[in-house]
C-alpha atoms as a PDB file:
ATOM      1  CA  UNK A   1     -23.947 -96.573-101.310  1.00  0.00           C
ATOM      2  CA  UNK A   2     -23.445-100.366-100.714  1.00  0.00           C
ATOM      3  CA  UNK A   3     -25.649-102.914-101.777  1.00  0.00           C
ATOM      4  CA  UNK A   4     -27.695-104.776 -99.237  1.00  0.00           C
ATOM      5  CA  UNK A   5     -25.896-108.175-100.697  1.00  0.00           C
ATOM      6  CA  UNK A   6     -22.000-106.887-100.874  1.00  0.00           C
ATOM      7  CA  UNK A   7     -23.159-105.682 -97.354  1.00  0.00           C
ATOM      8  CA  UNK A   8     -24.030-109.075 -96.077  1.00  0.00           C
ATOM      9  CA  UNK A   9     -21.342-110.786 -97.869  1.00  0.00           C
ATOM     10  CA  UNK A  10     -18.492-108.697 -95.940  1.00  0.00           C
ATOM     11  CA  UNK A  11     -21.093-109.494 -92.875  1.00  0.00           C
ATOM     12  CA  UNK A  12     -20.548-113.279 -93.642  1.00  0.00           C
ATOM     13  CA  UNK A  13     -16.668-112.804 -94.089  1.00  0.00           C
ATOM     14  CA  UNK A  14     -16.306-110.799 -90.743  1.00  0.00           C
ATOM     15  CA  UNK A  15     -17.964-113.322 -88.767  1.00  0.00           C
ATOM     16  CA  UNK A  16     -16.003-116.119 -89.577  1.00  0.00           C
ATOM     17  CA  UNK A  17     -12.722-113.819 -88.736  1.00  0.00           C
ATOM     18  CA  UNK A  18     -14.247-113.085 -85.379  1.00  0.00           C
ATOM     19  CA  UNK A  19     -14.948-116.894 -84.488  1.00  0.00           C
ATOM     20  CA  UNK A  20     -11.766-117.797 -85.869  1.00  0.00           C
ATOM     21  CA  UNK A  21     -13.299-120.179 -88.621  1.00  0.00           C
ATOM     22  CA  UNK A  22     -10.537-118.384 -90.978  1.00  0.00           C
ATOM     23  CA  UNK A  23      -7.493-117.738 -89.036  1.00  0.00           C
ATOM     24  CA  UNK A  24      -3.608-117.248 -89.497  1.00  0.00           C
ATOM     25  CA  UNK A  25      -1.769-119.630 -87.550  1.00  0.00           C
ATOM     26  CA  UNK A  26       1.472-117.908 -86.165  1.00  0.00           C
ATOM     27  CA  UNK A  27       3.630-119.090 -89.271  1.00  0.00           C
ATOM     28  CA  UNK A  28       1.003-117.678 -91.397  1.00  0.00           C
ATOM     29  CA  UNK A  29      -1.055-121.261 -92.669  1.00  0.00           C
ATOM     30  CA  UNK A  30      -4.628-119.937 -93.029  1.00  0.00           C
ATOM     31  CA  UNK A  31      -7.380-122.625 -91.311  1.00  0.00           C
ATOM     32  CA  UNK A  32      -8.520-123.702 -94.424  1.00  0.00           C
ATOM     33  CA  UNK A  33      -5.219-124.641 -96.056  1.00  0.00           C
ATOM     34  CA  UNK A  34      -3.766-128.137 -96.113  1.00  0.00           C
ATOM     35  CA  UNK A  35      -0.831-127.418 -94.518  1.00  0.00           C
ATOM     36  CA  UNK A  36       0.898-130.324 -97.229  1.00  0.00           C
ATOM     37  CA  UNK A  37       0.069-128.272-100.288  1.00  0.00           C
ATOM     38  CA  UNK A  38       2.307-125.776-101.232  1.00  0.00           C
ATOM     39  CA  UNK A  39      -0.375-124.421-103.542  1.00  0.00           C
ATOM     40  CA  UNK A  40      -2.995-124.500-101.056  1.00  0.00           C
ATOM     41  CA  UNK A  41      -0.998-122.716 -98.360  1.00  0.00           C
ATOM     42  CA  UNK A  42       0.050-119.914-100.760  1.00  0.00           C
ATOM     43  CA  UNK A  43      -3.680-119.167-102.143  1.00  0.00           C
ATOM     44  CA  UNK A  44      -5.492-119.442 -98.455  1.00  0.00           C
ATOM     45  CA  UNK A  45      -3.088-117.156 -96.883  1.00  0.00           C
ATOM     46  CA  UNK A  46      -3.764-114.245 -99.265  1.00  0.00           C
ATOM     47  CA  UNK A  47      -7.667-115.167 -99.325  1.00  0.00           C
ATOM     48  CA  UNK A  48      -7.070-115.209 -95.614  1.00  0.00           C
ATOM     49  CA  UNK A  49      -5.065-111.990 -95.462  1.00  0.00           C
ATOM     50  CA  UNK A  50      -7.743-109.861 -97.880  1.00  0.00           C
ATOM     51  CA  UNK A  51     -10.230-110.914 -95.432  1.00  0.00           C
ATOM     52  CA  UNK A  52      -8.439-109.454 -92.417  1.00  0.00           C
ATOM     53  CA  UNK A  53      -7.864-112.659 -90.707  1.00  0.00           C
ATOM     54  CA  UNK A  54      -6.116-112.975 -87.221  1.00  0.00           C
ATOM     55  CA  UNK A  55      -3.082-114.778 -86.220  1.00  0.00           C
ATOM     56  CA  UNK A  56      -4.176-117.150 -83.188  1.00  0.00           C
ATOM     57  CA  UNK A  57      -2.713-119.579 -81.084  1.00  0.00           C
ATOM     58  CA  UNK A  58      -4.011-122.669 -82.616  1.00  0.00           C
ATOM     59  CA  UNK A  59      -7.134-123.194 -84.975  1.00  0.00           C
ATOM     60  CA  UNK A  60     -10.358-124.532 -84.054  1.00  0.00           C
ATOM     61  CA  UNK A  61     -10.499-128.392 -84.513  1.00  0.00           C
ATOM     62  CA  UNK A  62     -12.172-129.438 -87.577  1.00  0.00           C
ATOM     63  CA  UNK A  63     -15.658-130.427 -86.189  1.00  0.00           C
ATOM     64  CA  UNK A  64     -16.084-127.517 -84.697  1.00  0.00           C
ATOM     65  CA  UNK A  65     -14.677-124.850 -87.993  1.00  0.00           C
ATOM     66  CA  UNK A  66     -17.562-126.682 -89.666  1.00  0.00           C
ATOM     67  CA  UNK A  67     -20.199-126.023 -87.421  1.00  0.00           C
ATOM     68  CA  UNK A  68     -19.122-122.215 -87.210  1.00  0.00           C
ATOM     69  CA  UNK A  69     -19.471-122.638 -91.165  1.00  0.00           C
ATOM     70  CA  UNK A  70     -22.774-123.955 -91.280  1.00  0.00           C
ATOM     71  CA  UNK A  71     -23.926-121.460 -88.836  1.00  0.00           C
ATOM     72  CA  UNK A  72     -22.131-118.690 -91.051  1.00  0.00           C
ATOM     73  CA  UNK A  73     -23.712-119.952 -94.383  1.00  0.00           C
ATOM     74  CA  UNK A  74     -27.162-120.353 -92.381  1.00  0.00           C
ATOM     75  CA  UNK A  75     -26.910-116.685 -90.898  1.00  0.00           C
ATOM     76  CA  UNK A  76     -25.797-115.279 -94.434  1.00  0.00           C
ATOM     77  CA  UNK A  77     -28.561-116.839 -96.010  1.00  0.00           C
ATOM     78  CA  UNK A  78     -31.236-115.389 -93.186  1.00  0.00           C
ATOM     79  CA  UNK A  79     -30.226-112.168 -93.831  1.00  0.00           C
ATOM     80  CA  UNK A  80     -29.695-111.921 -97.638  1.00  0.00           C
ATOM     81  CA  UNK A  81     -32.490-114.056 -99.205  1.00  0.00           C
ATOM     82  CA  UNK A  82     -35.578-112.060 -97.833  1.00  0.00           C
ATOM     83  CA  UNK A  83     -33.727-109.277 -99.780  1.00  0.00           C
ATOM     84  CA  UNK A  84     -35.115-110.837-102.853  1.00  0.00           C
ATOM     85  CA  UNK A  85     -38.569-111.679-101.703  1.00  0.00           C
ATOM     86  CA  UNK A  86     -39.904-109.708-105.094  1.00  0.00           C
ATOM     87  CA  UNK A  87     -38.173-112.033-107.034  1.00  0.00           C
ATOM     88  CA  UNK A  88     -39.686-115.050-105.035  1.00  0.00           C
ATOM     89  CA  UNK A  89     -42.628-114.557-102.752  1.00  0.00           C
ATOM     90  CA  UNK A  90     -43.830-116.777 -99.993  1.00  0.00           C
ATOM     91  CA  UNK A  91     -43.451-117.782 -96.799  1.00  0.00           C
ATOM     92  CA  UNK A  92     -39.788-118.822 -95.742  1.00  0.00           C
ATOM     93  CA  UNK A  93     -37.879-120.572 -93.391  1.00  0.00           C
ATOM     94  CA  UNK A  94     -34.361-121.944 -93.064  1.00  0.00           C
ATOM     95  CA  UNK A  95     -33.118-123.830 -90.849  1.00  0.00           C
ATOM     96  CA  UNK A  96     -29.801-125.631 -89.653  1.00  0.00           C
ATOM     97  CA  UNK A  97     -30.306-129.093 -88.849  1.00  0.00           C
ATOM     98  CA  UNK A  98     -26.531-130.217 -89.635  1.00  0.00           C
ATOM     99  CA  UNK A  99     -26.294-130.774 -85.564  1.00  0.00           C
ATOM    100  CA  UNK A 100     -29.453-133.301 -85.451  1.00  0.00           C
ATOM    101  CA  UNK A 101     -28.432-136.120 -87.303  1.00  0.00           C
ATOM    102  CA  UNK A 102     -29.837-138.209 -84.910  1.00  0.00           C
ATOM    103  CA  UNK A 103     -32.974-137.348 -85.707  1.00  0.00           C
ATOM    104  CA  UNK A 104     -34.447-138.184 -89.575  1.00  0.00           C
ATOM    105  CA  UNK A 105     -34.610-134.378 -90.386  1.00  0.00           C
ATOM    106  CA  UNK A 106     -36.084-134.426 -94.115  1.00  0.00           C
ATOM    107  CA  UNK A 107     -38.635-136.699 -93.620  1.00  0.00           C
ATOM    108  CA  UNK A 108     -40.795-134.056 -91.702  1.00  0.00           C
ATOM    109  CA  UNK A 109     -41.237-132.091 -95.150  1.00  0.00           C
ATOM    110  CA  UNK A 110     -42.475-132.290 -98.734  1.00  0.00           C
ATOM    111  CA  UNK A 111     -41.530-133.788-101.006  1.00  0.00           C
ATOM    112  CA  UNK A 112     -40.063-136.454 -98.588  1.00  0.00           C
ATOM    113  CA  UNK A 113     -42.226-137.721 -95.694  1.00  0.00           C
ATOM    114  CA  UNK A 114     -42.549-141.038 -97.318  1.00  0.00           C
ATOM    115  CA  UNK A 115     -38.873-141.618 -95.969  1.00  0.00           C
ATOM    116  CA  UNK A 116     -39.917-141.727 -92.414  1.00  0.00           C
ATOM    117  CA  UNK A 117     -42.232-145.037 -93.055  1.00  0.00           C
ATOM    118  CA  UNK A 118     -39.440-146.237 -94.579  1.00  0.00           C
ATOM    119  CA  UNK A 119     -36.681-145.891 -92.245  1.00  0.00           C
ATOM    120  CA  UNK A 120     -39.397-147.262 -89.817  1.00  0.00           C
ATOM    121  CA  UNK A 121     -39.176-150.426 -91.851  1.00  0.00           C
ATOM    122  CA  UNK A 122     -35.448-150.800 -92.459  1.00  0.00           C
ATOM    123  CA  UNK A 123     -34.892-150.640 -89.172  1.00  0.00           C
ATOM    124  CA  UNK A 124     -37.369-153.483 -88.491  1.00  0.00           C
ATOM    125  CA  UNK A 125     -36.368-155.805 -91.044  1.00  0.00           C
ATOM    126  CA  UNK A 126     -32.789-156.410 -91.536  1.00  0.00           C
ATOM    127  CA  UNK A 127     -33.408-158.141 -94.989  1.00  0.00           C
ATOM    128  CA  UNK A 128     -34.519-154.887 -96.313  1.00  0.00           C
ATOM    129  CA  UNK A 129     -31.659-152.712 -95.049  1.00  0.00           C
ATOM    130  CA  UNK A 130     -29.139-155.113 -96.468  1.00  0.00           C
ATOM    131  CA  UNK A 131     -31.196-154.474-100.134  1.00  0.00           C
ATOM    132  CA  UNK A 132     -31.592-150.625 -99.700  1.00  0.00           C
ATOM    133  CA  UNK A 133     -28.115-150.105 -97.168  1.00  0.00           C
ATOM    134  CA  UNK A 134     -27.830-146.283 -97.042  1.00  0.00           C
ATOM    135  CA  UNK A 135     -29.269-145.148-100.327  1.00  0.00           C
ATOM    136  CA  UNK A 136     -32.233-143.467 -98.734  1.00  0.00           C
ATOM    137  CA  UNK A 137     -30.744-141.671 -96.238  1.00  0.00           C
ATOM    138  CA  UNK A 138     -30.347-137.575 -96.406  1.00  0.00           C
ATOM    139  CA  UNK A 139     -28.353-135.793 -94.052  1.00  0.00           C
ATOM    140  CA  UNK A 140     -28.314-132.239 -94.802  1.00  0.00           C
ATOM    141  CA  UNK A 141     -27.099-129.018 -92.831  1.00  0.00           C
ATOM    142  CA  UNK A 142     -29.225-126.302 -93.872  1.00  0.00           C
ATOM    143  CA  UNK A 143     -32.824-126.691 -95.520  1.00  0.00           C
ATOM    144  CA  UNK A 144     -34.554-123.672 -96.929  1.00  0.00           C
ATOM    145  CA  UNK A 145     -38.727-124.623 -96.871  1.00  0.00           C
ATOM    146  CA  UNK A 146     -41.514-123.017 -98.157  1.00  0.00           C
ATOM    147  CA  UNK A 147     -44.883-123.244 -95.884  1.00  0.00           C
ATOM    148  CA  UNK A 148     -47.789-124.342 -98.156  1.00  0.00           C
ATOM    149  CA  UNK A 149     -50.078-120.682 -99.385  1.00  0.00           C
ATOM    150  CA  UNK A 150     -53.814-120.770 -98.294  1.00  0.00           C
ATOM    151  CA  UNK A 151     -56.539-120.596-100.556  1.00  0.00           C
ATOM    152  CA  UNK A 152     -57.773-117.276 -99.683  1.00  0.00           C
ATOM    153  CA  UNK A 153     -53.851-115.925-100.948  1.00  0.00           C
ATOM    154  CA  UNK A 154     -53.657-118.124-104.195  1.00  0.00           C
ATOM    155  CA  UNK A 155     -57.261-116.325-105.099  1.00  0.00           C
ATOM    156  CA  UNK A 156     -56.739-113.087-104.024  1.00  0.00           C
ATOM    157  CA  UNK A 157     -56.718-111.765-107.275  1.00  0.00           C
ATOM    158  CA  UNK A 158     -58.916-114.466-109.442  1.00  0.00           C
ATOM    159  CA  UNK A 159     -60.663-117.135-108.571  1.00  0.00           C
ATOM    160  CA  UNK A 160     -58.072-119.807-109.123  1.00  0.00           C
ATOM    161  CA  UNK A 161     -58.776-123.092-107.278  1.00  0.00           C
ATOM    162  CA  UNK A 162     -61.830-124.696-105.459  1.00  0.00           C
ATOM    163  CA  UNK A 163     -62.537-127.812-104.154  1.00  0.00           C
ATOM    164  CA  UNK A 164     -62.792-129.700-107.627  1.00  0.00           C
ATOM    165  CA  UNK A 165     -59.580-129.227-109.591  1.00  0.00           C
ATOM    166  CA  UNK A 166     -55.870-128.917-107.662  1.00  0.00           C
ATOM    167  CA  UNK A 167     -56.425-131.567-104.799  1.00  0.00           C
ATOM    168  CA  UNK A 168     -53.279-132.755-104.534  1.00  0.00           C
ATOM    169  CA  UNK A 169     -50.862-130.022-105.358  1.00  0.00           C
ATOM    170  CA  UNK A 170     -48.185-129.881-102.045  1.00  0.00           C
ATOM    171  CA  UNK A 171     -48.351-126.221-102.463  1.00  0.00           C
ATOM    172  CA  UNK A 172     -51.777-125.653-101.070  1.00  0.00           C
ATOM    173  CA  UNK A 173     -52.297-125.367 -97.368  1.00  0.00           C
ATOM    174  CA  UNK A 174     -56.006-127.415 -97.916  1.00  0.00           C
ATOM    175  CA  UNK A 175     -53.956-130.372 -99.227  1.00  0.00           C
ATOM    176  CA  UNK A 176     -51.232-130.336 -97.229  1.00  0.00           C
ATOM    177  CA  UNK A 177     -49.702-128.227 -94.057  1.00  0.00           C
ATOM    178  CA  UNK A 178     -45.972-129.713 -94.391  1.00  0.00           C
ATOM    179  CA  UNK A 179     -43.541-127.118 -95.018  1.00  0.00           C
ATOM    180  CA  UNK A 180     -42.040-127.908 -98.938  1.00  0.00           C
ATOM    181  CA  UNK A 181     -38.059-128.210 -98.882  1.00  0.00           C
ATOM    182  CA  UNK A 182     -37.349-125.961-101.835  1.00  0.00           C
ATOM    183  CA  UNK A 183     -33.604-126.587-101.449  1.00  0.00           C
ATOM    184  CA  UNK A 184     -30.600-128.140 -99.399  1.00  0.00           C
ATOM    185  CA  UNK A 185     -27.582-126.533 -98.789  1.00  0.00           C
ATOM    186  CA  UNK A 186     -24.506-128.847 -97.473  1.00  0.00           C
ATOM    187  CA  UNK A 187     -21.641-126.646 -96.575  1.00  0.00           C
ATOM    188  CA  UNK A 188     -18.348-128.236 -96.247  1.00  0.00           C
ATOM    189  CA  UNK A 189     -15.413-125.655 -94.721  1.00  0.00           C
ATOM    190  CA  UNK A 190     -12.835-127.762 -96.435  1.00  0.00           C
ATOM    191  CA  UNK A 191     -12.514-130.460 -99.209  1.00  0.00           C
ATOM    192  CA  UNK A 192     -10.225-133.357 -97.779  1.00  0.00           C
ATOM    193  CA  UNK A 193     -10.280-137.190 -98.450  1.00  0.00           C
ATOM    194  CA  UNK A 194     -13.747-137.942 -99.297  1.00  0.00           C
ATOM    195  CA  UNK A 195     -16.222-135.142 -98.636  1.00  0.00           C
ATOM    196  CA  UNK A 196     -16.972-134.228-102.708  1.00  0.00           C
ATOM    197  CA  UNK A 197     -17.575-137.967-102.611  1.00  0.00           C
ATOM    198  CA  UNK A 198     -20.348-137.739-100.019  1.00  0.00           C
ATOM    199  CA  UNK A 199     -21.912-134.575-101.388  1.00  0.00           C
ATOM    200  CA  UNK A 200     -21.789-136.374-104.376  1.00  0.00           C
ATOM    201  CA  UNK A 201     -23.899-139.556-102.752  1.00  0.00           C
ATOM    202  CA  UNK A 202     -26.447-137.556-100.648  1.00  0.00           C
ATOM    203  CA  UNK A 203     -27.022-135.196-104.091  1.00  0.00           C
ATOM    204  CA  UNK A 204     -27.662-138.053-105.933  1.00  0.00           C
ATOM    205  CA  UNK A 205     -29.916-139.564-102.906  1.00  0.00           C
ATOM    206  CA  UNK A 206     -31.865-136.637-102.914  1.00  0.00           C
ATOM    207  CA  UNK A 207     -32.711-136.921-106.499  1.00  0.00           C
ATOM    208  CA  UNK A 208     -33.925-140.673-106.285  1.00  0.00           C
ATOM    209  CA  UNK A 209     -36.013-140.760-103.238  1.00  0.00           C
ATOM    210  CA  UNK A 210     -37.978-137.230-104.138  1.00  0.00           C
ATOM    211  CA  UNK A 211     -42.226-137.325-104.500  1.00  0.00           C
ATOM    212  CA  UNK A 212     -41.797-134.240-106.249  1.00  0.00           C
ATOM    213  CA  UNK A 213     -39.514-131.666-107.537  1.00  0.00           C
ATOM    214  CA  UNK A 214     -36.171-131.745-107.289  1.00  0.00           C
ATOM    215  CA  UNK A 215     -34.985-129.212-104.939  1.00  0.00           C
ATOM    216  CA  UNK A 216     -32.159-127.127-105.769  1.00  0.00           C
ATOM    217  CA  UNK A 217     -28.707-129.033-104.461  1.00  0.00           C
ATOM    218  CA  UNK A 218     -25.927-126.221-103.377  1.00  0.00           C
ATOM    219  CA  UNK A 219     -22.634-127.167-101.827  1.00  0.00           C
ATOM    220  CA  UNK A 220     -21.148-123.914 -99.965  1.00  0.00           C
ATOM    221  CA  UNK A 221     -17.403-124.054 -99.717  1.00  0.00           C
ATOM    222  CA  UNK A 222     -14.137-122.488 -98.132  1.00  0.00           C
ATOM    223  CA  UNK A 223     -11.329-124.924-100.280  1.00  0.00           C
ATOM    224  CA  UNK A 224      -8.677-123.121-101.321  1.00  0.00           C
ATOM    225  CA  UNK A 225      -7.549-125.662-104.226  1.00  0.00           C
ATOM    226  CA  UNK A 226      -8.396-125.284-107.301  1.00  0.00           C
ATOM    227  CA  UNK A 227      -8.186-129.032-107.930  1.00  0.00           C
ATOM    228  CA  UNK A 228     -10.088-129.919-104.987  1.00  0.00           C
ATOM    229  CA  UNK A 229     -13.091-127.946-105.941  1.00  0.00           C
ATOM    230  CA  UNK A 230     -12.775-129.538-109.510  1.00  0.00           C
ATOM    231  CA  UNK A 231     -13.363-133.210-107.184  1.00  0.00           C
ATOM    232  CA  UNK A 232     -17.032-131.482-106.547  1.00  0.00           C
ATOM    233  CA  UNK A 233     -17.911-128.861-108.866  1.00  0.00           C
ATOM    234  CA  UNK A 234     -16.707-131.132-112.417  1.00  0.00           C
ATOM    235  CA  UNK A 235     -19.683-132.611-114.070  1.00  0.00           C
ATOM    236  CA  UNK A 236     -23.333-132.135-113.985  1.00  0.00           C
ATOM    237  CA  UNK A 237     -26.595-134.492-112.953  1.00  0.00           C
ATOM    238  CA  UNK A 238     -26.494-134.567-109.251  1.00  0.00           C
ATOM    239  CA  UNK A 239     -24.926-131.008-107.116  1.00  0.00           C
ATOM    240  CA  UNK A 240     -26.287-128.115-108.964  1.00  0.00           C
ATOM    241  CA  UNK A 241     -23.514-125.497-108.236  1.00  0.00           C
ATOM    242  CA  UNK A 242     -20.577-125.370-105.983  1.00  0.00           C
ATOM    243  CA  UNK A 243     -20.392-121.620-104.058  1.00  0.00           C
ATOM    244  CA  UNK A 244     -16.776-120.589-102.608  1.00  0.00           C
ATOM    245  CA  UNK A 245     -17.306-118.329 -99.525  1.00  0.00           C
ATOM    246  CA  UNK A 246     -15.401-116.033-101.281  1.00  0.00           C
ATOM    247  CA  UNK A 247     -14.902-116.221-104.763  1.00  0.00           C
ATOM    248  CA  UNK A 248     -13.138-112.877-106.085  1.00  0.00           C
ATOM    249  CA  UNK A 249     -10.553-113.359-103.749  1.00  0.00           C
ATOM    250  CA  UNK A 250     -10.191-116.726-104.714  1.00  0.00           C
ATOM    251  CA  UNK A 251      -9.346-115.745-108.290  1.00  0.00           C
ATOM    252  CA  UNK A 252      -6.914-113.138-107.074  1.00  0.00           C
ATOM    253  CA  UNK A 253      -4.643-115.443-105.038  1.00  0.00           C
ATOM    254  CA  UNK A 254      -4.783-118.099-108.001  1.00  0.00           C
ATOM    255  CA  UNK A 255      -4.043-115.986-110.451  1.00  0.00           C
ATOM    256  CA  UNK A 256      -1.138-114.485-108.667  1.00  0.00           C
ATOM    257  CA  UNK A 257       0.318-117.782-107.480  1.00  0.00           C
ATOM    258  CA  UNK A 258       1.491-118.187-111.135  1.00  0.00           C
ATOM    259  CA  UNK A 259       0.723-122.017-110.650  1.00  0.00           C
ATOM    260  CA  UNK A 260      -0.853-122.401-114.867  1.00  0.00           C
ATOM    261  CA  UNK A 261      -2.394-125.094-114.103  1.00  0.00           C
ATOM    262  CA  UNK A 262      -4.334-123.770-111.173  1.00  0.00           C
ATOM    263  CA  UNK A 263      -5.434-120.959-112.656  1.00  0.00           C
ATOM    264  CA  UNK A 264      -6.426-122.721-116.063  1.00  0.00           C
ATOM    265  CA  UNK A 265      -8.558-124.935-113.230  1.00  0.00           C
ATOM    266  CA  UNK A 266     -10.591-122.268-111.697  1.00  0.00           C
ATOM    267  CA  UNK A 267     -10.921-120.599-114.846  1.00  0.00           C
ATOM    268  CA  UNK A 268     -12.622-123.797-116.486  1.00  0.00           C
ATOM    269  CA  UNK A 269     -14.983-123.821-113.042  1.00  0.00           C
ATOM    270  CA  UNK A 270     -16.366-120.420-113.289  1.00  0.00           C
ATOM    271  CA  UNK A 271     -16.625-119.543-116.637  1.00  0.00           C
ATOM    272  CA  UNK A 272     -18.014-123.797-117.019  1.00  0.00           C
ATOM    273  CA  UNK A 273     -20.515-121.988-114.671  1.00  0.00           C
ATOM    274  CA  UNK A 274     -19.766-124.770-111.953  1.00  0.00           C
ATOM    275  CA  UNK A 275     -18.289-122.306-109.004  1.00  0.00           C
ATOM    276  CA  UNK A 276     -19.790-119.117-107.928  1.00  0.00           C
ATOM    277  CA  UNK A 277     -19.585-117.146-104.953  1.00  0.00           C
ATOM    278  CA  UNK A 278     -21.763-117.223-102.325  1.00  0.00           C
ATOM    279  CA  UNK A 279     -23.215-114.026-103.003  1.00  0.00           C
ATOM    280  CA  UNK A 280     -24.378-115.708-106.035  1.00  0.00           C
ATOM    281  CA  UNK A 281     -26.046-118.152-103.819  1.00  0.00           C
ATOM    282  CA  UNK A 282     -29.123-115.886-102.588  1.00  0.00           C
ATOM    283  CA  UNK A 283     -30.869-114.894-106.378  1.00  0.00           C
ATOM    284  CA  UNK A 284     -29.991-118.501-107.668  1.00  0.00           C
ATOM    285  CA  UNK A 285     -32.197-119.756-104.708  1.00  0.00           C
ATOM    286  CA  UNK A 286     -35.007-117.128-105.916  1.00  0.00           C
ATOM    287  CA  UNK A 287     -35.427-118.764-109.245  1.00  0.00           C
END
């Protein structure tokens, strides 16, 4: 029988074929290779090809692959993470707000509302916006929140809290009724110029303007080079892990392309425990 997460994962894979987020272009260049790269076109076409990929007419335009990604990740996520609801209980939500940048997303939750008076004065005081310039601002794609637990579920079993000890704790509904961001989730469909760079920045932005705990920081990927995911997954204090949308088959094609110093690359990254595979993504959220 098949687990409920290798289930979802092929799920995940086989709705990215049937948007045509990974394709085959006639000449066989796989929508997430740079077509440039020798190395990258050799180890996204047999990632593609294990996956089943079609051969289309042309790919989708790069705006638009990442928003089939996000939606992908978010729908992946949806389905497998309530599968571990022993591991963490609670109320859950997740949502995709990578298409309403416009609109100061974070802000509306723990542990960040505080931004929301702030971007209110930046924006009314030029002075103060040439001081800060951008290193407040969060733009995420998906958030995963947790809704604050009533009093009457935090006692059900012993008389825990009351109205003199706990008062300010985010997690309790008489406190507080903001959901609690528990952790972002930028997904990124390929690594060119400087996207690690930004993930880098908003990680580190989401670290310094926190009232709270850190939330965990994934980056959700479909890069094909080795050396491109070392740009972003390399190092530790801001992005917690780097997931690959599919991982196994990434090793595969690298360690067949006979390219040594690929393969010593990814090699360093997962067993450095800095890339995992998006089926790792679900139980690392539960902890």
């Amino acid at each position: 029988m098949t687990a409920a997460l290798t289930a979802a994962r092929k799920k995940f894979h086989q709705e990215l074929v049937d948007r045509h987020t990974l394709s085959l272009s006639p000449d066989d260049v796989a929508s997430n290779a740079d077509s440039s790269q020798r190395t990258s076109v050799g180890i996204a076409l047999s990632i593609a090809k294990d996956l089943s990929a079609q051969v289309v007419p042309s790919k989708l335009t790069g705006q638009r692959a990442g928003k089939h990604f996000e939606e992908a990740v978010e729908g992946f996520l949806k389905e497998a993470f309530p599968l571990f609801r022993s591991l963490r209980p609670g109320c859950w939500a997740i949502e995709n707000v990578g298409g309403s940048r416009a609109e100061y997303q974070i802000s509306k939750y723990e542990p960040y509302t505080h931004l929301a008076d702030l971007a209110a004065a930046i924006e009314n005081d030029r002075t103060l916006a040439s001081v800060l310039g951008n290193s407040y601002e969060i733009s995420p794609d998906i958030l995963m929140l947790r809704s604050p637990v009533s009093d009457d579920t935090i006692n059900q079993d012993q008389e825990l809290v009351d109205a003199d000890s706990g008062r300010h704790a985010v997690i309790r509904a008489a406190n507080q009724e903001r959901p609690i961001v528990h952790a972002i989730v930028s997904c990124k469909w390929t690594l060119r110029s400087d996207r690690a760079q930004n993930a880098r920045s908003e990680a580190l932005n989401i670290i310094r303007n926190r009232k709270g705990r850190t939330p965990h920081i994934a980056v959700v990927t479909g890069e094909p080079s080795p050396s491109r995911l070392a740009s972003l997954a390399l190092g530790t204090g801001d992005i917690d892990t780097v997931y690959h949308f599919a991982l196994a088959e990434l090793v595969k094609a690298v360690d067949e392309s006979e390219n040594d110093e690929a393969i010593s690359m990814l090699h360093t990254l997962v067993s450095g425990k800095r890339l995992r595979d998006i089926s790792d993504l679900p139980l690392d959220l539960a902890i």
